[in-house]
Protein backbone atom coordinates (compact mmCIF):
# COMPACT_ATOMS: atom_id res chain seq x y z
CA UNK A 1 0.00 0.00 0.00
CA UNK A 2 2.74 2.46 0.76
CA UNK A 3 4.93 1.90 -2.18
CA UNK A 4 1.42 1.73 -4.26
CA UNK A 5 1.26 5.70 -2.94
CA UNK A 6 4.58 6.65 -3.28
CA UNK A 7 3.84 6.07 -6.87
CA UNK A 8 1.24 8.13 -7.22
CA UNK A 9 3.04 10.86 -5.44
CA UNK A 10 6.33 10.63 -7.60
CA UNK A 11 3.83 11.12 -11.06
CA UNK A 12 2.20 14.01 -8.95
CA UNK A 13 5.80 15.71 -7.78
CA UNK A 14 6.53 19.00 -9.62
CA UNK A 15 8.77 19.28 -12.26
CA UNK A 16 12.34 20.94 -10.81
CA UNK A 17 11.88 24.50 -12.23
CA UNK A 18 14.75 26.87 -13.56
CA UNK A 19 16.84 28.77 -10.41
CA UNK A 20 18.86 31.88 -10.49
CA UNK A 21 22.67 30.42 -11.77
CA UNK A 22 25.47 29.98 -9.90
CA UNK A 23 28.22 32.61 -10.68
CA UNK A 24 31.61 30.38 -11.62
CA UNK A 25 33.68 33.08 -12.20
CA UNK A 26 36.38 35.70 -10.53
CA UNK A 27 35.65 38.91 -8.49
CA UNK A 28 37.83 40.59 -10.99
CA UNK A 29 36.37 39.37 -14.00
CA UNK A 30 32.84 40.25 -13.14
CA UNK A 31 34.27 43.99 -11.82
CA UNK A 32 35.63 44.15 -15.54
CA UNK A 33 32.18 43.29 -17.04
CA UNK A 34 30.88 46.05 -15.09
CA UNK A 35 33.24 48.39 -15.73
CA UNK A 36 32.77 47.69 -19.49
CA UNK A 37 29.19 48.25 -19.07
CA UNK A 38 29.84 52.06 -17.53
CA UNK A 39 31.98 52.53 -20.61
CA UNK A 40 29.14 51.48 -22.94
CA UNK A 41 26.84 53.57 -21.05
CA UNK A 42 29.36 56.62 -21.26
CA UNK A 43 30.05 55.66 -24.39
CA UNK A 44 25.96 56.37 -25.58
CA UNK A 45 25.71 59.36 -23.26
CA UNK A 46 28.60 61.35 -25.05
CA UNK A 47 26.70 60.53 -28.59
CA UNK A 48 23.37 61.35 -27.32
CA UNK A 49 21.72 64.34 -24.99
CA UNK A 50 18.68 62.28 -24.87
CA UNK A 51 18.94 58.38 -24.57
CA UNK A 52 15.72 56.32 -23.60
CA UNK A 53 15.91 52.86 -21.52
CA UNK A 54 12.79 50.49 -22.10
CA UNK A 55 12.57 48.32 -19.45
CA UNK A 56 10.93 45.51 -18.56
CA UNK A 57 11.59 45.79 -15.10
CA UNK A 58 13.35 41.93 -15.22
CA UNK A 59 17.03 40.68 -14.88
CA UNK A 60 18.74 42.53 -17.14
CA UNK A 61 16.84 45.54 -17.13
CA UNK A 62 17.56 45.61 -13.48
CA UNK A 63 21.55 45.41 -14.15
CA UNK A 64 21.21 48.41 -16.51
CA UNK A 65 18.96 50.35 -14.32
CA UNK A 66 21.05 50.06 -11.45
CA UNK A 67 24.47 50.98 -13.71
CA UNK A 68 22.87 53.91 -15.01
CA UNK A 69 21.39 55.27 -11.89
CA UNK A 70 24.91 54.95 -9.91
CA UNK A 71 26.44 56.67 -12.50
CA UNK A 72 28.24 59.94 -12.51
CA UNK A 73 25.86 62.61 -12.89
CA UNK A 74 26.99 63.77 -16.49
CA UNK A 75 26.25 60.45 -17.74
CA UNK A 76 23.28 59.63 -15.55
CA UNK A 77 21.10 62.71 -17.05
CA UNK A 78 21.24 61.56 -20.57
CA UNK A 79 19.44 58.99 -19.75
CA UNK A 80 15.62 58.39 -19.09
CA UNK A 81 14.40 54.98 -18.28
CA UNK A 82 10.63 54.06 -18.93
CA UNK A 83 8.48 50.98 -18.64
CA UNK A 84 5.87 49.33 -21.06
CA UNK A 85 2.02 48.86 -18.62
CA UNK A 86 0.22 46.56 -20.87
CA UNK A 87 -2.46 46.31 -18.61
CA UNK A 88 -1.73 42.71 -18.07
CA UNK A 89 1.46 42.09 -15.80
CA UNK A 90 1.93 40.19 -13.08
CA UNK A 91 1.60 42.10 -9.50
CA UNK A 92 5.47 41.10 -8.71
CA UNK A 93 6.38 42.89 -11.95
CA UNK A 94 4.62 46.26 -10.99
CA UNK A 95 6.09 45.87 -7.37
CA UNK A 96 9.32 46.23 -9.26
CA UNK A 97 8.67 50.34 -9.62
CA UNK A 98 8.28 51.12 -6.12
CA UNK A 99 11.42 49.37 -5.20
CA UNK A 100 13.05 50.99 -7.69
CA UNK A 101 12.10 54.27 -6.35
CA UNK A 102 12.64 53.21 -2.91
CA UNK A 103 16.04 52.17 -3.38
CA UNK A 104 17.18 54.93 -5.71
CA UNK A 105 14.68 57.79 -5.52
CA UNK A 106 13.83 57.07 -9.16
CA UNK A 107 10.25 57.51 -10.77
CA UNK A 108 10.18 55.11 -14.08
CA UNK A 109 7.85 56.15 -16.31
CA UNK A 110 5.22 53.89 -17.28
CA UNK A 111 3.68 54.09 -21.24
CA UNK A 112 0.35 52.62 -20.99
CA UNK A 113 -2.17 51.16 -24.54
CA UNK A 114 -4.84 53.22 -25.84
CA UNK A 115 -7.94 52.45 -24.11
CA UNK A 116 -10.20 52.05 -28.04
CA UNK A 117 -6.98 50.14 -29.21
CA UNK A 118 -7.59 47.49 -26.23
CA UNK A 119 -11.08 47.71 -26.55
CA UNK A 120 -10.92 47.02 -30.91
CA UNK A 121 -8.69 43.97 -30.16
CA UNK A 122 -10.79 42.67 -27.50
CA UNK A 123 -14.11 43.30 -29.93
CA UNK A 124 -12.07 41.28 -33.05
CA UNK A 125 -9.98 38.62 -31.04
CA UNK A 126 -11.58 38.08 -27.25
CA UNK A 127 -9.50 39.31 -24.48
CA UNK A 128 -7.24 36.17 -24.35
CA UNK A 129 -7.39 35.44 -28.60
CA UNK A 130 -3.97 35.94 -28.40
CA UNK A 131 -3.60 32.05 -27.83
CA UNK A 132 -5.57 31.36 -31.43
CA UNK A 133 -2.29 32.40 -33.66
CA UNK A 134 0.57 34.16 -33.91
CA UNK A 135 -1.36 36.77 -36.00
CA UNK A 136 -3.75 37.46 -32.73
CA UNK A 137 -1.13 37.60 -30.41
CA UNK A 138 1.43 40.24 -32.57
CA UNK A 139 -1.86 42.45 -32.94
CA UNK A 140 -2.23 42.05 -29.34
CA UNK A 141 1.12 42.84 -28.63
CA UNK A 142 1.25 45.94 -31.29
CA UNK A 143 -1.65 47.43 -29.48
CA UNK A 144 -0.11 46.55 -25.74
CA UNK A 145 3.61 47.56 -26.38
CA UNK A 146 4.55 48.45 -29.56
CA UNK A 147 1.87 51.90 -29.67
CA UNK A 148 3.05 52.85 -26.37
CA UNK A 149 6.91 52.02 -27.56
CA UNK A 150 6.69 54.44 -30.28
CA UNK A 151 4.83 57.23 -27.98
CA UNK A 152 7.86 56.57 -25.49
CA UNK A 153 10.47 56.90 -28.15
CA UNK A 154 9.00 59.95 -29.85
CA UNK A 155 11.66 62.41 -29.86
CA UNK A 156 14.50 60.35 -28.58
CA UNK A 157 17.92 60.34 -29.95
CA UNK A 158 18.56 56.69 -29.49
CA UNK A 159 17.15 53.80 -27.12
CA UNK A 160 18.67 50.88 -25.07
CA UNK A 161 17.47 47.28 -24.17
CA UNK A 162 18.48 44.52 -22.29
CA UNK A 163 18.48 41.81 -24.62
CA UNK A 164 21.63 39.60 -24.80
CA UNK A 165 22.62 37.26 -27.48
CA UNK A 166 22.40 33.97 -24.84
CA UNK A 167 18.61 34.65 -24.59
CA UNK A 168 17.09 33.10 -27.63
CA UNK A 169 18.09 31.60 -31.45
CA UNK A 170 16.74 34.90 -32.66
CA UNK A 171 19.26 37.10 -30.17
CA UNK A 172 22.52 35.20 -31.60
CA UNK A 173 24.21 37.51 -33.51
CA UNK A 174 22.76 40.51 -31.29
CA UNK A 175 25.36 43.69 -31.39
CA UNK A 176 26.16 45.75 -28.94
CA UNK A 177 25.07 48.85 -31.34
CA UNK A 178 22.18 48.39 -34.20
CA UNK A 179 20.14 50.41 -36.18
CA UNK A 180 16.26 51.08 -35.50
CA UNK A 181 15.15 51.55 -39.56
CA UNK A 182 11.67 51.75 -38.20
CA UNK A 183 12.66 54.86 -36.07
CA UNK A 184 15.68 56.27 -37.77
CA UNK A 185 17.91 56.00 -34.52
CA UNK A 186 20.13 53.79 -33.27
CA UNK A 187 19.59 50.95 -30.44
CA UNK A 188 21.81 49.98 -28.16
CA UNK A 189 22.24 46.31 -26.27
CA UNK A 190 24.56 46.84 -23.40
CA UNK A 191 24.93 43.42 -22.24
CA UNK A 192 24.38 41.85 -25.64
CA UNK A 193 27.67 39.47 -24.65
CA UNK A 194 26.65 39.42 -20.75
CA UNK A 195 25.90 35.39 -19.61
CA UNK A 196 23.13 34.69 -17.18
CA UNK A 197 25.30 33.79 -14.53
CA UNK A 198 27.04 37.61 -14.48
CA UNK A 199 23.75 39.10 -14.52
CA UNK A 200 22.63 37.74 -11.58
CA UNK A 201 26.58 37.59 -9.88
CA UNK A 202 25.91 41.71 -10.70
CA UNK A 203 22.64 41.88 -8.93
CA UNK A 204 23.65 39.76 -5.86
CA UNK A 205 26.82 41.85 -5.60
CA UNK A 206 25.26 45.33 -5.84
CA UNK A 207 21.66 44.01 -3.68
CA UNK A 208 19.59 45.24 -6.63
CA UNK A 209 15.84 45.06 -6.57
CA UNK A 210 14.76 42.52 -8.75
CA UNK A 211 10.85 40.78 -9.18
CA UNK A 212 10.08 38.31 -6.74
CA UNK A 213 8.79 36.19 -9.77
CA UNK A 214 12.27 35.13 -10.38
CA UNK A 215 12.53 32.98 -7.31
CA UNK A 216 9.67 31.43 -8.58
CA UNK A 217 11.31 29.97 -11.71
CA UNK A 218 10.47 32.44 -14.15
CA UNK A 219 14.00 33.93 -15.64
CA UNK A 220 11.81 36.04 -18.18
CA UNK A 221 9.07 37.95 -17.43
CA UNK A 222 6.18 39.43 -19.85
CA UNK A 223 2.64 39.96 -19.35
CA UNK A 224 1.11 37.23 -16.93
CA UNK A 225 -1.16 35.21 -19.32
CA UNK A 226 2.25 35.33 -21.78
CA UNK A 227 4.45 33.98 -19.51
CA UNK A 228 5.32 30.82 -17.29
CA UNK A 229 7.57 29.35 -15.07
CA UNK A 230 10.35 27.46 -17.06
CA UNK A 231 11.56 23.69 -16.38
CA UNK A 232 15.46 22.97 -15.54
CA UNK A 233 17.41 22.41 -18.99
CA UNK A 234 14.53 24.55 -21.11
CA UNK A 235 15.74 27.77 -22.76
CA UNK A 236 15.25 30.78 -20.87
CA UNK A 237 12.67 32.20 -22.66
CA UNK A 238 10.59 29.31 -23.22
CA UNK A 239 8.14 30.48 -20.82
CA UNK A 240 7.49 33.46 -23.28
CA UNK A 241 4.49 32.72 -25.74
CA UNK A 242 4.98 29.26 -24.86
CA UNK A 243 2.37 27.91 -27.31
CA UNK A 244 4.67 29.10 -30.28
CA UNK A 245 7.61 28.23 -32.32
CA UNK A 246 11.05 29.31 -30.43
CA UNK A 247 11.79 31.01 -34.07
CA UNK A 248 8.57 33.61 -33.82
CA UNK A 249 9.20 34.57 -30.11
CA UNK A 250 9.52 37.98 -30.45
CA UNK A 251 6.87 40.96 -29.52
CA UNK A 252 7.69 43.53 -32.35
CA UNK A 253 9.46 45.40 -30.24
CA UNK A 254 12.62 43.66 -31.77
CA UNK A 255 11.17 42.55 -35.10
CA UNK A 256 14.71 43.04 -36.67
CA UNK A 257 15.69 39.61 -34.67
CA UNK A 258 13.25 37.77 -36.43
CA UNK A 259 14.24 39.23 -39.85
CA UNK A 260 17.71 38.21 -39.35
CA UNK A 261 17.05 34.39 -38.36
């Protein structure tokens, strides 16, 4: 009888889920990475008077965030750091902003969809149609993040992300600098060659807020009916749009991956 329910329990046990990575690496070498970063970032700021940071309030958004906000003040001010509201993230995400301006005394900005946009998708698709196709979910995601995107980068002289090339097949041959066609300015990647591991070594070591979602097995973080908690040995971003190809995993806010793949 025992062993008969020990059975049972081991087909019922919860798959191990994806944990923040253990840092192999030197002191040293992750100083250097940081430094480099600061250079990048000065690097940007003595291009541009006005550089824009969309973040998603995850990982490495956090890792830039906190680099550009401990900066020196001349490079600090060229930058302005925003977030996308879609309306639809998780609470743990949002909890991210006050944190943020707890531990810095920085407001981000949050972009939020047009109201009639939401309400048109809902009327043609159903609030959740984004699961019927890839079509339904880009328009959903056009209407959540990529409107408010271009309202947030309206006027700006160049943006950064945190996307890095270890993320995803269509982030492999991300570079550090790119142009946006689309907006006629260029895009930057500051830790486009940054590992998982260093991220998170870079958090620990600097006691950066980060969203509690993490602990929870979720290394990327959308909008919450977009995004799961990942299994050991899965891709990172394979709780993204999880119902989809690994090849179309992209929101439009970095369509030029997809084109390049």
């Amino acid at each position: 009888m025992t062993q008969g329910v020990s059975a049972v329990a081991s087909t019922l046990r919860r798959p191990a889920l994806w944990t923040i990575p253990v840092y192999t690496g030197s002191a040293e070498a992750l100083d250097a990475k940081a430094h480099a970063l600061g250079e990048r970032l000065a690097l940007i700021a003595s291009r541009h008077a006005q550089a824009r940071f969309a973040s998603s309030l995850a990982a490495e958004d956090m890792v830039i965030a906190d680099a550009i906000l401990r900066s020196p003040a001349a490079v600090r001010e060229r930058f302005s750091i925003f977030t996308l509201q879609t309306g639809r993230l998780h609470a743990e995400t949002l909890a991210v902003l006050d944190a943020t301006h707890t531990r810095y005394g920085y407001a981000v900005q949050a972009y939020e969809p047009d109201l009639q946009a939401v309400e048109q998708f809902v009327a043609q698709y159903g609030l959740n149609g984004f699961y019927d196709s890839v079509e339904a979910r880009k328009a959903c995601c056009g209407v959540r993040k990529v409107a408010p995107l271009n309202r947030a980068l309206d006027g700006a002289q160049a943006w950064l992300t945190g996307q890095r090339r270890e993320q995803a097949v269509t982030r492999l041959d991300l570079p550090f600098e790119e142009q946006d066609a689309a907006r006629g300015i260029p895009k930057y990647n500051p830790l486009t060659d940054w590992t998982e591991a260093e991220v998170w070594a870079y958090l620990q070591r600097h006691d950066v807020p980060v969203n509690a979602l993490h602990a929870k097995g979720y290394p990327s973080i959308g909008c919450e009916p977009c995004t799961r908690a990942v299994r050991v040995g899965e891709d990172v971003r394979a709780g993204r749009w999880w119902w989809e190809s690994k090849d179309t995993k992209e929101c439009g806010l970095h369509e030029q991956n997809i084109k390049q793949h």
